[in-house]
PDB file of N, CA and C in Angstrom:
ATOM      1  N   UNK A   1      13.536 -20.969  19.691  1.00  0.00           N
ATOM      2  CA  UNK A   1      12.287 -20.262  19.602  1.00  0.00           C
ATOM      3  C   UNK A   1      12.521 -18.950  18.838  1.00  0.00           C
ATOM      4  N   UNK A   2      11.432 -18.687  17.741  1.00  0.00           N
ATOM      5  CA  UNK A   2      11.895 -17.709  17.349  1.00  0.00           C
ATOM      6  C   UNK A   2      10.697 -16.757  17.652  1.00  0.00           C
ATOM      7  N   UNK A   3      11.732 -15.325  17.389  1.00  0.00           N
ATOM      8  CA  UNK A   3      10.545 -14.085  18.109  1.00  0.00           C
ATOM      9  C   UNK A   3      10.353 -13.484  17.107  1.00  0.00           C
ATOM     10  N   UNK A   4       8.769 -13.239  17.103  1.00  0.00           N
ATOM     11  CA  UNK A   4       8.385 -12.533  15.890  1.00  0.00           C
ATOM     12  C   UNK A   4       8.725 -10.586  16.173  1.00  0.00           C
ATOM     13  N   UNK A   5       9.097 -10.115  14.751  1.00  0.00           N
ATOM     14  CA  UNK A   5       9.601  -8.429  14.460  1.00  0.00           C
ATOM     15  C   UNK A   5       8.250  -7.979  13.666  1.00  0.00           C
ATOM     16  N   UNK A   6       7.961  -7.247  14.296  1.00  0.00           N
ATOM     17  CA  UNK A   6       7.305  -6.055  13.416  1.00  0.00           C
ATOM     18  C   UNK A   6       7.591  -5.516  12.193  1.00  0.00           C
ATOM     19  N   UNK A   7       7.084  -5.922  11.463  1.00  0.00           N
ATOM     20  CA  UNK A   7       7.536  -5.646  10.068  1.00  0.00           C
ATOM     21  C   UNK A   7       7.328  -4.487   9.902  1.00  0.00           C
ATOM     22  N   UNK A   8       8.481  -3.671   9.083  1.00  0.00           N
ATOM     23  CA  UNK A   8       8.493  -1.820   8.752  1.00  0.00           C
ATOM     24  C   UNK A   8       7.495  -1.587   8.158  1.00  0.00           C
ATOM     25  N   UNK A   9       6.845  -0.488   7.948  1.00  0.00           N
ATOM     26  CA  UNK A   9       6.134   0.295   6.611  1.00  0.00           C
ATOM     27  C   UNK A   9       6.631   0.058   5.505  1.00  0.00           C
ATOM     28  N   UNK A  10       8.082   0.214   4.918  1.00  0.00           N
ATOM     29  CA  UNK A  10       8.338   0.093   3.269  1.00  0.00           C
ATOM     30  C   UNK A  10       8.236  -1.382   3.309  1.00  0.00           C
ATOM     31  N   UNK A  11       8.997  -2.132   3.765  1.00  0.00           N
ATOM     32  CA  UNK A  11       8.514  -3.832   3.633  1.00  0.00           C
ATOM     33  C   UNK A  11       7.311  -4.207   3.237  1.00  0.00           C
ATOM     34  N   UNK A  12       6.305  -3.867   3.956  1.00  0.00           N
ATOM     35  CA  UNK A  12       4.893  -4.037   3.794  1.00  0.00           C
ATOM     36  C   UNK A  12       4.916  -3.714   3.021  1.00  0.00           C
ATOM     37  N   UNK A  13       4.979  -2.442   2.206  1.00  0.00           N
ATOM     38  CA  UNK A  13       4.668  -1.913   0.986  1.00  0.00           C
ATOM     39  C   UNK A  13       4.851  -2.163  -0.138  1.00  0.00           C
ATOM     40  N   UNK A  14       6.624  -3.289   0.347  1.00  0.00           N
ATOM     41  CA  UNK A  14       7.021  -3.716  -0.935  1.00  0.00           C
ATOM     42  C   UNK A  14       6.809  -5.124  -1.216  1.00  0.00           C
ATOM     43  N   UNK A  15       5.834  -5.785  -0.240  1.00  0.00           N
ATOM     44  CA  UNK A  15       5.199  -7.063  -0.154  1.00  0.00           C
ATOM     45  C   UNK A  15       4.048  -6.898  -0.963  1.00  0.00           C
ATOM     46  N   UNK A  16       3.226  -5.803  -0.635  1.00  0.00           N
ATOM     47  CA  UNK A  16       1.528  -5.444  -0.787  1.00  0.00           C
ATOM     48  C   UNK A  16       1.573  -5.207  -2.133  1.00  0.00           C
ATOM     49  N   UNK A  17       3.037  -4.461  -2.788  1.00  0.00           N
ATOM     50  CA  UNK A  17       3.207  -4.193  -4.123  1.00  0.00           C
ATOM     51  C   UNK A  17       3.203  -5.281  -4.977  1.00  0.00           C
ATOM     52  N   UNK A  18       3.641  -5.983  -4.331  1.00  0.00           N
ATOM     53  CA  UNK A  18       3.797  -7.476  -5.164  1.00  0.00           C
ATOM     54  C   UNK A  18       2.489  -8.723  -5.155  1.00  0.00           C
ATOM     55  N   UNK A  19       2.266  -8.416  -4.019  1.00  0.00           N
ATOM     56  CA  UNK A  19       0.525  -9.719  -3.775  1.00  0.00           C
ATOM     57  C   UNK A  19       0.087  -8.495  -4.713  1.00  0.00           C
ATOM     58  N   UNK A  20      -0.145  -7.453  -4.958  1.00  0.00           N
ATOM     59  CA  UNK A  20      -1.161  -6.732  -5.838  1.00  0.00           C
ATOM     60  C   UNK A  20      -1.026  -6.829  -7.405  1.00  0.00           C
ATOM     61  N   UNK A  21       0.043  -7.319  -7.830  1.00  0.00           N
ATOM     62  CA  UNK A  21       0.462  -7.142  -9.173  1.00  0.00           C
ATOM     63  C   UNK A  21       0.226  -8.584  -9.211  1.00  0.00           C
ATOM     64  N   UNK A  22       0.753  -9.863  -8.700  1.00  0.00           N
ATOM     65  CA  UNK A  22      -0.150 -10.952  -8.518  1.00  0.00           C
ATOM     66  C   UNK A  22      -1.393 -11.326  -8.712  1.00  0.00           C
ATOM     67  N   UNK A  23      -1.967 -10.584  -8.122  1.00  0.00           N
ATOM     68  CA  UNK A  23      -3.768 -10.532  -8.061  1.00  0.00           C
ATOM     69  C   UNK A  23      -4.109  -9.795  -9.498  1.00  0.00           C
ATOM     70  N   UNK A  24      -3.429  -9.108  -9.683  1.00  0.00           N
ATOM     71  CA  UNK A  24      -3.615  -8.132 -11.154  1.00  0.00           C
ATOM     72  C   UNK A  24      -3.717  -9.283 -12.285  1.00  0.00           C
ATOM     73  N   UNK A  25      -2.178 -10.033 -11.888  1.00  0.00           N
ATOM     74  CA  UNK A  25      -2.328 -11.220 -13.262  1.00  0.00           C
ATOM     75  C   UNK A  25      -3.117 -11.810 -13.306  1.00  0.00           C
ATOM     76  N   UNK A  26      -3.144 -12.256 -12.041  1.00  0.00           N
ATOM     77  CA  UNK A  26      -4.374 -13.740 -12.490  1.00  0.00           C
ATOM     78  C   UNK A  26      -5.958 -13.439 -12.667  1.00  0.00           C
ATOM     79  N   UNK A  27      -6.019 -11.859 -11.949  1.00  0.00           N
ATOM     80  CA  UNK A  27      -7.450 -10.780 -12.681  1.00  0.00           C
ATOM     81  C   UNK A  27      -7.597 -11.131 -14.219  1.00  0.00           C
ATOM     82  N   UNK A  28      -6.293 -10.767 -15.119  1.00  0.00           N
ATOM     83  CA  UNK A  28      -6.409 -10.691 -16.336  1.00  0.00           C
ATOM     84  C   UNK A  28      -6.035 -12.329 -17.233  1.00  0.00           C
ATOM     85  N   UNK A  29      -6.185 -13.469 -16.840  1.00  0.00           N
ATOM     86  CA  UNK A  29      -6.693 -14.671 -17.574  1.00  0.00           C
ATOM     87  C   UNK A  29      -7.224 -15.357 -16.828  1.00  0.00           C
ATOM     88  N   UNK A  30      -8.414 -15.001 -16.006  1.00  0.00           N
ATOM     89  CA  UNK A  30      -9.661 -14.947 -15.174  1.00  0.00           C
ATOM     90  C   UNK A  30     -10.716 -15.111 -16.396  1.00  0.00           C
ATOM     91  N   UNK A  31     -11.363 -16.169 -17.195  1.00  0.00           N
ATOM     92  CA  UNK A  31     -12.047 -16.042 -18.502  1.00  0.00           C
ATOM     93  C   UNK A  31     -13.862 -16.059 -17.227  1.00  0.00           C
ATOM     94  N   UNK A  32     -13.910 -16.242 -16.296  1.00  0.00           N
ATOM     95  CA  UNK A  32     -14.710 -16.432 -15.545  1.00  0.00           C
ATOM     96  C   UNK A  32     -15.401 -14.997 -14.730  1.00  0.00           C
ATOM     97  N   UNK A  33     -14.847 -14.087 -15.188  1.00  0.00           N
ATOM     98  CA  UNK A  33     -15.168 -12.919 -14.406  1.00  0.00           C
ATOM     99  C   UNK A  33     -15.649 -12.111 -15.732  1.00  0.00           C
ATOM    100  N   UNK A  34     -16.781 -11.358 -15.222  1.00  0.00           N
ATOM    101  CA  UNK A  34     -16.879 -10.009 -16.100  1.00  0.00           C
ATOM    102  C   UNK A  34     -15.673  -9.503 -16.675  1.00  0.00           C
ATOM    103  N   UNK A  35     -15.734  -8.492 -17.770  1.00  0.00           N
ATOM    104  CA  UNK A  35     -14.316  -7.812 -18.215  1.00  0.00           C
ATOM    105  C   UNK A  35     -14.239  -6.320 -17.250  1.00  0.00           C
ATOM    106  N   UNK A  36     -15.608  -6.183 -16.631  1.00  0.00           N
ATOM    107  CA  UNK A  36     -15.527  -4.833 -15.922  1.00  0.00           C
ATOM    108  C   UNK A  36     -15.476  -4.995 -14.456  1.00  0.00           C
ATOM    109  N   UNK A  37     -15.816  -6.239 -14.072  1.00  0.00           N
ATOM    110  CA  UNK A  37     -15.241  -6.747 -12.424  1.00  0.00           C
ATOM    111  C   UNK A  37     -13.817  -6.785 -12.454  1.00  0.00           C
ATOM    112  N   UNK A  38     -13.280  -7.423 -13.423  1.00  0.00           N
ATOM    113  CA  UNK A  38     -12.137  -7.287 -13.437  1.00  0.00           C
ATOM    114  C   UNK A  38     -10.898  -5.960 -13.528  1.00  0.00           C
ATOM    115  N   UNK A  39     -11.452  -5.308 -14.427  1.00  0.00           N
ATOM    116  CA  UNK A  39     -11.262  -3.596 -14.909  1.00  0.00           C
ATOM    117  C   UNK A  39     -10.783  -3.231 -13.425  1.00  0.00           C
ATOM    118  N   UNK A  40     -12.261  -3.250 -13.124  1.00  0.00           N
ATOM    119  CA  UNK A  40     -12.399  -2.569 -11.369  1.00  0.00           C
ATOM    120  C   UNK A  40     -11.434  -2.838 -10.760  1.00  0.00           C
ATOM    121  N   UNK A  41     -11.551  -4.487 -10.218  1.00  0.00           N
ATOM    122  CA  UNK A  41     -10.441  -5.070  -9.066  1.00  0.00           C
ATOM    123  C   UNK A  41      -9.455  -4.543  -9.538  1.00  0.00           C
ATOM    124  N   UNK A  42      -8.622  -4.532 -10.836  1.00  0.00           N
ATOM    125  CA  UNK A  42      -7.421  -4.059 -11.275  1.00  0.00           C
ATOM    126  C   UNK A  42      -7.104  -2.969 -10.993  1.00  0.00           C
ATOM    127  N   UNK A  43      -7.924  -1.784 -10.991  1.00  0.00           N
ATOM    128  CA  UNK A  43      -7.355  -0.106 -11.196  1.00  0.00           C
ATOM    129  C   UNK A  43      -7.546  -0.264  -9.306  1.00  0.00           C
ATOM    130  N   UNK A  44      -8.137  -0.567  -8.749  1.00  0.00           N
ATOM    131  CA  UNK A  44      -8.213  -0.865  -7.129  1.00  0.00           C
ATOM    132  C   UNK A  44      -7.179  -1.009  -6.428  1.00  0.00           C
ATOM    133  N   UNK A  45      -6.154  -2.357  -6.862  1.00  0.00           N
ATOM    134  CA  UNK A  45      -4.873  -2.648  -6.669  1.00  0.00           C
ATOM    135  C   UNK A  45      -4.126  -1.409  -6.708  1.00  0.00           C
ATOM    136  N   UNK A  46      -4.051  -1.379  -8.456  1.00  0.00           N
ATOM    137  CA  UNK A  46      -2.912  -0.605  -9.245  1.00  0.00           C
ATOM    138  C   UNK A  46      -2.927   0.730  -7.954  1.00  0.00           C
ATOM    139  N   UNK A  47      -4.492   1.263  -7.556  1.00  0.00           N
ATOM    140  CA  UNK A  47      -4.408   2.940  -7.125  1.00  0.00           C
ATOM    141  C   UNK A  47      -3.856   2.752  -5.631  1.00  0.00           C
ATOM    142  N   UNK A  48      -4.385   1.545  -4.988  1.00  0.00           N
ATOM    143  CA  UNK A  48      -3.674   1.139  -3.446  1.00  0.00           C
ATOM    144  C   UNK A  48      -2.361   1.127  -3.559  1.00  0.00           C
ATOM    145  N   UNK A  49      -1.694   0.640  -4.348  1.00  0.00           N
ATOM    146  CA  UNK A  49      -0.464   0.736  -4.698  1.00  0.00           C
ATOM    147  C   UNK A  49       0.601   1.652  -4.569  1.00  0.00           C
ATOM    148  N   UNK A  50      -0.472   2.828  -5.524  1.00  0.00           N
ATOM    149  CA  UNK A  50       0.674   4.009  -5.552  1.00  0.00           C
ATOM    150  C   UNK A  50       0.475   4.797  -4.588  1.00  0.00           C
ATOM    151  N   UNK A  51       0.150   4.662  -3.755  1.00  0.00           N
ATOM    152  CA  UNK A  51       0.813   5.566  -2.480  1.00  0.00           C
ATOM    153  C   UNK A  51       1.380   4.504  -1.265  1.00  0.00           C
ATOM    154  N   UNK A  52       2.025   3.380  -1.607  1.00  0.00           N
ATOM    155  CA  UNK A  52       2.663   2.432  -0.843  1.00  0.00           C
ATOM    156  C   UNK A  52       3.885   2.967  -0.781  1.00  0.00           C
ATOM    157  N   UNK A  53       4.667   2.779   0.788  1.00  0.00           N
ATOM    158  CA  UNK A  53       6.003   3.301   0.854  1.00  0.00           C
ATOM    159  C   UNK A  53       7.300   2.677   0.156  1.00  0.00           C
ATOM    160  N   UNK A  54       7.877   3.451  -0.171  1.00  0.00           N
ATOM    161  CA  UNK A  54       8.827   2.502  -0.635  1.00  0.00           C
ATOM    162  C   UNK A  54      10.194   2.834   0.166  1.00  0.00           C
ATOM    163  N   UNK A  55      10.534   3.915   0.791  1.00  0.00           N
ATOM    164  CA  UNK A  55      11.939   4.202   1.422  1.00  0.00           C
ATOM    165  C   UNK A  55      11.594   3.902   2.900  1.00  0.00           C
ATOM    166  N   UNK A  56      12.650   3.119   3.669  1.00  0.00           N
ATOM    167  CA  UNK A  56      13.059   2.928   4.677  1.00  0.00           C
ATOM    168  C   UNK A  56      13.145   4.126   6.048  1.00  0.00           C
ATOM    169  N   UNK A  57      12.337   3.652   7.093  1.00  0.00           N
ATOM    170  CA  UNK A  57      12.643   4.651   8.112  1.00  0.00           C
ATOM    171  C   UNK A  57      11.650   6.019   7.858  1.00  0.00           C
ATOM    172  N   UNK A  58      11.394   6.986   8.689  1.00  0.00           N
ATOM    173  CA  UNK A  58       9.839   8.208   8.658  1.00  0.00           C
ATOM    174  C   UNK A  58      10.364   9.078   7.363  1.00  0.00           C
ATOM    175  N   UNK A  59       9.746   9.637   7.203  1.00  0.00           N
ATOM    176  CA  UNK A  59       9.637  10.535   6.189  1.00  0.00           C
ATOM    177  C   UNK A  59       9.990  11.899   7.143  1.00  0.00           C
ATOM    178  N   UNK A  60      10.681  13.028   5.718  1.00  0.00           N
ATOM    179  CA  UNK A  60      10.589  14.200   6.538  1.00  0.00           C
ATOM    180  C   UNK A  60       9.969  14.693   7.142  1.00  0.00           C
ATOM    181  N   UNK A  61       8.750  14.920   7.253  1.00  0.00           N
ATOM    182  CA  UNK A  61       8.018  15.497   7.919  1.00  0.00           C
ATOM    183  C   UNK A  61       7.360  14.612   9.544  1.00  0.00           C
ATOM    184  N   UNK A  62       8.545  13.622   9.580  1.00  0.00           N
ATOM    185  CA  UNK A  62       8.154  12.298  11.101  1.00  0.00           C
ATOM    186  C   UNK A  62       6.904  11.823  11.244  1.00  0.00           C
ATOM    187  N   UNK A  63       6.458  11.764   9.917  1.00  0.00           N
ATOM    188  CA  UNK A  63       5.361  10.549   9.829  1.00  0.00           C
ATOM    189  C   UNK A  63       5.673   9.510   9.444  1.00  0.00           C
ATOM    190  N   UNK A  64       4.997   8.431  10.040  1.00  0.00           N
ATOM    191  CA  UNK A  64       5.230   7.079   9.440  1.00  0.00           C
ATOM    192  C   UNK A  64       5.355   7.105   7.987  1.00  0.00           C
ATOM    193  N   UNK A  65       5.939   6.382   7.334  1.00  0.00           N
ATOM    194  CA  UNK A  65       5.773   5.997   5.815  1.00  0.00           C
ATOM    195  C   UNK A  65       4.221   5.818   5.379  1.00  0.00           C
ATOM    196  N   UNK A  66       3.573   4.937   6.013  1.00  0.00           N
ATOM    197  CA  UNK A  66       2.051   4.562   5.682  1.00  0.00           C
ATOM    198  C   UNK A  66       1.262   5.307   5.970  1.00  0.00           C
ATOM    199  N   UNK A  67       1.827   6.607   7.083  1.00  0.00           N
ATOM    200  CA  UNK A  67       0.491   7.450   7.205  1.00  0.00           C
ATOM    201  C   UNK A  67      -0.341   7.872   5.898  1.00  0.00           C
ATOM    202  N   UNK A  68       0.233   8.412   5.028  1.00  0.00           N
ATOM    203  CA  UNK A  68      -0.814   8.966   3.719  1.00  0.00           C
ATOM    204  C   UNK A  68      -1.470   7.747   3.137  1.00  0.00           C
ATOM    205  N   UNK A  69      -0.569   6.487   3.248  1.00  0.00           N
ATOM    206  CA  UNK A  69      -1.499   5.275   2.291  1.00  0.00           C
ATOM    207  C   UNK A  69      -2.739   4.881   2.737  1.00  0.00           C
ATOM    208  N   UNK A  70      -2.599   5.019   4.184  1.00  0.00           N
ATOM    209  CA  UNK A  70      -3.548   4.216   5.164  1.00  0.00           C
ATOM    210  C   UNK A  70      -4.914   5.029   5.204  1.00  0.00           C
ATOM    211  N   UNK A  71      -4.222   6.499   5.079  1.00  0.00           N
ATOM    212  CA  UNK A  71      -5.620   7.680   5.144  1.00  0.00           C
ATOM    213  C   UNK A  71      -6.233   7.481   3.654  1.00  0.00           C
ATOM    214  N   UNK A  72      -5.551   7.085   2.894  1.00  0.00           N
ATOM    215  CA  UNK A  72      -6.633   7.417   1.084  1.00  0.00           C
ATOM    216  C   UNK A  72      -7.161   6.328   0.834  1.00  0.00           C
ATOM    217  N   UNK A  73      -6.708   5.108   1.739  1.00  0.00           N
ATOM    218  CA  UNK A  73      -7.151   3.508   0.775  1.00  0.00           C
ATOM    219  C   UNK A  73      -9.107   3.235   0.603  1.00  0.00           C
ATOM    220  N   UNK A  74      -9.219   3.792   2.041  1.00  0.00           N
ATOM    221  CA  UNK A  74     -10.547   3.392   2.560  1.00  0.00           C
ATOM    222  C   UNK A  74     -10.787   2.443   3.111  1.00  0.00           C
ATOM    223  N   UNK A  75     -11.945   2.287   3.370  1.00  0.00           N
ATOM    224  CA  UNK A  75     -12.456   0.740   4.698  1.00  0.00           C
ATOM    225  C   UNK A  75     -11.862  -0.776   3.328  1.00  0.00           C
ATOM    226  N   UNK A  76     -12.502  -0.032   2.024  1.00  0.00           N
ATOM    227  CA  UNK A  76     -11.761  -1.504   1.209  1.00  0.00           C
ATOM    228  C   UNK A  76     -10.585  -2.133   1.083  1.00  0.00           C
ATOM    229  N   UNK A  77      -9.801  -0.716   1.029  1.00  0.00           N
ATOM    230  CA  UNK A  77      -7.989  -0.941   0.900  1.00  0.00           C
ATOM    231  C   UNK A  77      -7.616  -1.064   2.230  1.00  0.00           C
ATOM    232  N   UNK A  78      -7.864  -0.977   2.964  1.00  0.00           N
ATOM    233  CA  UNK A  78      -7.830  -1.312   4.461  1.00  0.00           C
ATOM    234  C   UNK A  78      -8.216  -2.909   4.920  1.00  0.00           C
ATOM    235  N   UNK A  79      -8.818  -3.007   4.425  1.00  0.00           N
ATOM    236  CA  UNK A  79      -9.123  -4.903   4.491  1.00  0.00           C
ATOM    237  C   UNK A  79      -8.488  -5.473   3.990  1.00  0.00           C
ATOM    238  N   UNK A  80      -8.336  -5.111   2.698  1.00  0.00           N
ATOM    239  CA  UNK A  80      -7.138  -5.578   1.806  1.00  0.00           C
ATOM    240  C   UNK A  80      -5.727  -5.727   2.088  1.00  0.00           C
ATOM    241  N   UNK A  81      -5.551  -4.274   3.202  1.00  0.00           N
ATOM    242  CA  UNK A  81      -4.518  -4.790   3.363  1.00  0.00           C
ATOM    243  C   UNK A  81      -3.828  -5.395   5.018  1.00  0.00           C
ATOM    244  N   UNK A  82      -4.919  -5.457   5.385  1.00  0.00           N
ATOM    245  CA  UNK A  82      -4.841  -5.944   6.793  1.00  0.00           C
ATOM    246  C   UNK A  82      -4.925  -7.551   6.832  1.00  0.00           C
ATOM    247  N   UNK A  83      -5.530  -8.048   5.639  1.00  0.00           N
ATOM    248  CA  UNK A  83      -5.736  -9.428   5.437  1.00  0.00           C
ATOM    249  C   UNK A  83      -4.826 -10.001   4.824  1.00  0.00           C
ATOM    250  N   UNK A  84      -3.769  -9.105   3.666  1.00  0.00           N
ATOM    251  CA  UNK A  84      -2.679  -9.299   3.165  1.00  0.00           C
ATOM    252  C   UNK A  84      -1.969  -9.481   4.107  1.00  0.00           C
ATOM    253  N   UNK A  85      -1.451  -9.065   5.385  1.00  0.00           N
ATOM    254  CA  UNK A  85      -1.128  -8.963   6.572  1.00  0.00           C
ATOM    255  C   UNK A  85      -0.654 -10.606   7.090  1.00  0.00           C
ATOM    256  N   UNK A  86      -1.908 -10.447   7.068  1.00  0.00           N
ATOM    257  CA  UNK A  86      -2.458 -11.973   8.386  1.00  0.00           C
ATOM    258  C   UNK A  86      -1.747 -12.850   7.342  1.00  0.00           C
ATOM    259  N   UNK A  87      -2.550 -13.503   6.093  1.00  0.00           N
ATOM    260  CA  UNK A  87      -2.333 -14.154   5.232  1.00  0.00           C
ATOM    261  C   UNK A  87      -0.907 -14.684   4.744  1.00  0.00           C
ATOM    262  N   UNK A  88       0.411 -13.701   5.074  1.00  0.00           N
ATOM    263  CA  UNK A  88       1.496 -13.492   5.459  1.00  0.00           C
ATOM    264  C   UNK A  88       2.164 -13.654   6.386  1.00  0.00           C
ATOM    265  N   UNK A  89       1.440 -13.990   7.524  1.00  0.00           N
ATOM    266  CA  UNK A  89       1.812 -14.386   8.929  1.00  0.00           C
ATOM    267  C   UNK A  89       2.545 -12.867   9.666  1.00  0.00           C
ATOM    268  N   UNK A  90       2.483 -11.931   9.205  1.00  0.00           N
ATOM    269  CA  UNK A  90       3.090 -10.328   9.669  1.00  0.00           C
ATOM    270  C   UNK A  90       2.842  -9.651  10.766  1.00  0.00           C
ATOM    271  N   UNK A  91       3.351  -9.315  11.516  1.00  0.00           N
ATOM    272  CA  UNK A  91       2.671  -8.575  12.712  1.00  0.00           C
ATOM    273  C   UNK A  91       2.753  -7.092  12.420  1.00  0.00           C
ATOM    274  N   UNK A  92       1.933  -6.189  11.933  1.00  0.00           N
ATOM    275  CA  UNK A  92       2.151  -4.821  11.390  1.00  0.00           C
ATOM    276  C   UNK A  92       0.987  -4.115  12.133  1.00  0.00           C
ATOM    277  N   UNK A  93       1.336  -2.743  12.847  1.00  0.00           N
ATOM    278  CA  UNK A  93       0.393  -2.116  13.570  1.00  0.00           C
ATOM    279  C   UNK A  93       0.146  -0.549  12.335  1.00  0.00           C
ATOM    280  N   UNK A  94      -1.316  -0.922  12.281  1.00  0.00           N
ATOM    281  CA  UNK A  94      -1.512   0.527  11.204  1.00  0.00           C
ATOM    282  C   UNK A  94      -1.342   1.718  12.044  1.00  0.00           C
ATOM    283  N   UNK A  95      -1.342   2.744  10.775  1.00  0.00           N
ATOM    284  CA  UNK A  95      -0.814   4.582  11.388  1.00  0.00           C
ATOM    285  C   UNK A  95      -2.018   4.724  12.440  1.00  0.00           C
ATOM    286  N   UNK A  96      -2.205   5.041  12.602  1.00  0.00           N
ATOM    287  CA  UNK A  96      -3.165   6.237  14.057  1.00  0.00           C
ATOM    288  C   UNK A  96      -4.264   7.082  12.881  1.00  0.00           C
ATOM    289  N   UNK A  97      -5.176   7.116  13.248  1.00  0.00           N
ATOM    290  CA  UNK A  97      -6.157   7.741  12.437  1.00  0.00           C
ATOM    291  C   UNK A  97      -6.326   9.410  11.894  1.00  0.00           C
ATOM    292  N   UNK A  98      -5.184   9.718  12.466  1.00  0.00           N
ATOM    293  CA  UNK A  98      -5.054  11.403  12.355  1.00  0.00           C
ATOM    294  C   UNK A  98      -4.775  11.622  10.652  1.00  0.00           C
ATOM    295  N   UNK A  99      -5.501  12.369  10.381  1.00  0.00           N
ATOM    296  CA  UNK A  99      -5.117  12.995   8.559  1.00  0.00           C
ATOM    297  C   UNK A  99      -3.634  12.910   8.506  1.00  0.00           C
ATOM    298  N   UNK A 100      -2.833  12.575   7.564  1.00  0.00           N
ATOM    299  CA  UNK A 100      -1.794  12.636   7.042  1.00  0.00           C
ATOM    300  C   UNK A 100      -1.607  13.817   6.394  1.00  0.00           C
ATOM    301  N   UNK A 101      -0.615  14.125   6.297  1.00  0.00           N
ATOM    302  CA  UNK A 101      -0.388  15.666   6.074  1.00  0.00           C
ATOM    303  C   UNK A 101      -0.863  15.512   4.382  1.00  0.00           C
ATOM    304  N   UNK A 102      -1.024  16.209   3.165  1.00  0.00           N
ATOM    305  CA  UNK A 102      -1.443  16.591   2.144  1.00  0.00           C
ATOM    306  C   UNK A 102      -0.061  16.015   1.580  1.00  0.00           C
ATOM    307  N   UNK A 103       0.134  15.588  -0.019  1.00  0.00           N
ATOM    308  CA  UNK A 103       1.086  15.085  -0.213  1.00  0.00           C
ATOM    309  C   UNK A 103       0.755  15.987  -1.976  1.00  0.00           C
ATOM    310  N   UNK A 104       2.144  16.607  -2.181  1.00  0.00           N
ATOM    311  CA  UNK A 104       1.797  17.396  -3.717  1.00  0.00           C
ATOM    312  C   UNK A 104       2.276  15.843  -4.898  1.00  0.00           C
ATOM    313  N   UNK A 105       2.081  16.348  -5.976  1.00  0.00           N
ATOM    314  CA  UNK A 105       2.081  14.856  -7.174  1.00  0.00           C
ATOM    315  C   UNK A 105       3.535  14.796  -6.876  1.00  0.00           C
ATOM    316  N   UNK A 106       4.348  14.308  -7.839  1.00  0.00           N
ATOM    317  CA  UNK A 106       5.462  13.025  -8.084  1.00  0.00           C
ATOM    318  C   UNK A 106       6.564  14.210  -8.695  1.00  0.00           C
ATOM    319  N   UNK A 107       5.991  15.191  -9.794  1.00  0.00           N
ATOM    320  CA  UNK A 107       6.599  16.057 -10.096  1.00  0.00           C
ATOM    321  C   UNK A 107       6.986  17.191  -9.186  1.00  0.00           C
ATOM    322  N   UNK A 108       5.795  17.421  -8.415  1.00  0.00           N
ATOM    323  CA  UNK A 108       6.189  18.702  -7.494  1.00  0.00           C
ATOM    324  C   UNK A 108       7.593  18.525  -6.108  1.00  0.00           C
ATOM    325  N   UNK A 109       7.222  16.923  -5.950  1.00  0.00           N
ATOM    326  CA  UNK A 109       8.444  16.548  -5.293  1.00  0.00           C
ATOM    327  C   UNK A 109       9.428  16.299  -5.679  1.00  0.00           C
ATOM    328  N   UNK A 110       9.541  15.871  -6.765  1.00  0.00           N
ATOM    329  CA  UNK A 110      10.516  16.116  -7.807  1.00  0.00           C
ATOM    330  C   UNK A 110      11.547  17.515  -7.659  1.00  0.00           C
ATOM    331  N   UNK A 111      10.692  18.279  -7.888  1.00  0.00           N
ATOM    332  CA  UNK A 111      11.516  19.704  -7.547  1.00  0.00           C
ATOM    333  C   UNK A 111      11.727  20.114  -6.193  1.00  0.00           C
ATOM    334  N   UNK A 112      11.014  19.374  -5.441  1.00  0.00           N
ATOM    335  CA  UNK A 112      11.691  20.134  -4.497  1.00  0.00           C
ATOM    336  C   UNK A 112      12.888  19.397  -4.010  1.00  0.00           C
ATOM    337  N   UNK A 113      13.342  18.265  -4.361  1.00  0.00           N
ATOM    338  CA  UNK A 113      14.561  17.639  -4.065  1.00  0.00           C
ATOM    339  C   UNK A 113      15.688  17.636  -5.166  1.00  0.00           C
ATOM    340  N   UNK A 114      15.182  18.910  -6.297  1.00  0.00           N
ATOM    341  CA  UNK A 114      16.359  19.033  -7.030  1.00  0.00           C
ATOM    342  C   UNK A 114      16.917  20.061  -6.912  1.00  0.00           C
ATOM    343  N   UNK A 115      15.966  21.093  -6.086  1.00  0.00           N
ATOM    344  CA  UNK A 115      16.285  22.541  -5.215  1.00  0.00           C
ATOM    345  C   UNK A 115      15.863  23.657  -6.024  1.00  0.00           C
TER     346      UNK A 115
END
């Protein structure tokens, strides 16, 4: 018998990264869809995306990894990715609804981990 694990935050993230770039392709030789339904669904993915975790274990500040993803996605990226979930057979419990702390761009963290 096997027992199901709770799958981490970066796992998920680096699953969700991948069903999304998936969904991206087959968005773009989709001859059946608008070119701007498609546009849409695409930059949707792509933006859920980039705030997906990618490192293992809490972040400095002892938040979950997913706390900031889970707070910006919305009720859409939230379905999206709760159904990505299931669809996967995953047992993953989302962050707690409290604001995630403010997160500066890519560069500003940049510096601060080069000192």
């Amino acid at each position: 018998m096997r027992r199901e694990r709770e799958v981490e935050d970066w796992v998920l993230g680096a699953l969700l990264r991948h069903e999304a770039l998936l969904e991206i392709r087959s968005l773009m030789v989709r001859p059946d869809q608008v070119e701007e339904e498609r546009r849409s669904r695409a930059y949707f993915l792509a933006n859920l995306c980039d705030n997906m975790p990618f490192l293992p274990g809490p972040s400095r500040d002892g938040q979950r990894r997913f706390a900031y993803a889970w707070q910006t996605v919305g009720p859409k990226g939230r379905e999206w990715i709760l159904r990505q979930v299931q669809l996967n057979g995953l047992t993953w419990t989302p962050p707690d609804d409290e604001p995630a702390p403010a997160r500066g761009t890519w560069r500003s963290r940049l510096r601060v981990r080069r000192g």
